[in-house]
Protein backbone atom coordinates (compact mmCIF):
# COMPACT_ATOMS: atom_id res chain seq x y z
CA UNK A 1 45.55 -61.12 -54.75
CA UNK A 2 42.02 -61.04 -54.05
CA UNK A 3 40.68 -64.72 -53.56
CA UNK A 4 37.85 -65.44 -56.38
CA UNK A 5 35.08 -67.11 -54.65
CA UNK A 6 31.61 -68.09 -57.26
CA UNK A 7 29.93 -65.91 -54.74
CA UNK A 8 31.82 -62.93 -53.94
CA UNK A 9 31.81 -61.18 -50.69
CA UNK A 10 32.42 -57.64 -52.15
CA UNK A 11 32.30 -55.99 -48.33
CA UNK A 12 35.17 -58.65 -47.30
CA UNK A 13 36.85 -58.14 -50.88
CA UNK A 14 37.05 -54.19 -50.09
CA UNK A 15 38.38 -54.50 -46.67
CA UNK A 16 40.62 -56.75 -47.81
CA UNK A 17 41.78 -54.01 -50.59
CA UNK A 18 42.45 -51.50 -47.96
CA UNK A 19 44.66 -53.36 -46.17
CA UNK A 20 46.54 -55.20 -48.74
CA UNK A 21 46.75 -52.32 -51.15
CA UNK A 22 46.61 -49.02 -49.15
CA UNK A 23 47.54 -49.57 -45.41
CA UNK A 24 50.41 -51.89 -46.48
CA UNK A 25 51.63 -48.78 -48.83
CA UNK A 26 51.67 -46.31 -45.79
CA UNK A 27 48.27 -44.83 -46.65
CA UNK A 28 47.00 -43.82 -43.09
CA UNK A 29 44.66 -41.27 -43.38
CA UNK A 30 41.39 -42.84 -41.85
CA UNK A 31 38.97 -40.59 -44.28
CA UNK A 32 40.77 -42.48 -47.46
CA UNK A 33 40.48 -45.87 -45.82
CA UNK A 34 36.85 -45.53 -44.64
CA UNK A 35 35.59 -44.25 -48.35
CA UNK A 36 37.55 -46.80 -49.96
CA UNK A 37 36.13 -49.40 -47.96
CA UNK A 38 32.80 -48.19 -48.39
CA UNK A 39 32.27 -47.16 -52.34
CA UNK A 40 31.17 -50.37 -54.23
CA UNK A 41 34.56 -50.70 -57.04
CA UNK A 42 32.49 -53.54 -58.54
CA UNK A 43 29.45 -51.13 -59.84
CA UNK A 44 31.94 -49.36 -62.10
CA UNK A 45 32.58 -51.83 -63.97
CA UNK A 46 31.13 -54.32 -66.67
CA UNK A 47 29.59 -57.21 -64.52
CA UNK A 48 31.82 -60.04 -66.42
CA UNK A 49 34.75 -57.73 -64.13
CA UNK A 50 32.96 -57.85 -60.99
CA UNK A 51 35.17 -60.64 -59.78
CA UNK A 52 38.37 -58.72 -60.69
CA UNK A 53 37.02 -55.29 -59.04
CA UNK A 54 38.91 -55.29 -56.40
CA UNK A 55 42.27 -56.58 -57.68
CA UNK A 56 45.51 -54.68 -58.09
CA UNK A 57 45.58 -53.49 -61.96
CA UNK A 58 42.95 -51.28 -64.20
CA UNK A 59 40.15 -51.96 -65.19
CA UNK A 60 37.98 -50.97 -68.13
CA UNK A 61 35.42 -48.69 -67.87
CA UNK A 62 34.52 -47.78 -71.41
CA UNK A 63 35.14 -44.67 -73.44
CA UNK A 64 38.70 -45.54 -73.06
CA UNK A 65 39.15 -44.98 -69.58
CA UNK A 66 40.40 -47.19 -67.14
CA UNK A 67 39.90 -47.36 -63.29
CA UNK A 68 42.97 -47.82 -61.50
């Protein structure tokens, strides 16, 4: 799980993402990793979820929808 930190390091939170979540699944394809370690997951979501962003479960996004 993501470590929750008052002041988040979203750049650190996203690499740590890639690895835990994708690269330890057998995703290897280095265009995947390098966009998901570069789009900002936290923007898409309500700020009260910024701190969950980058976590392993949906989140809501309105309308809805969830990002996964």
């Amino acid at each position: 799980m993501i470590e929750r930190l008052h002041l988040v390091d979203y750049r650190h939170a996203r690499e740590q993402m890639v690895q835990e979540q994708l690269v330890s699944r057998g995703i290897k394809d280095p265009r995947v990793l390098r966009a998901m370690a570069r789009v900002p997951r936290h923007l898409f979501v309500e700020s009260e979820l910024w701190d969950q962003a980058y976590d392993d479960h949906p989140l809501p996004v309105g309308a809805n929808q969830t990002i996964s």
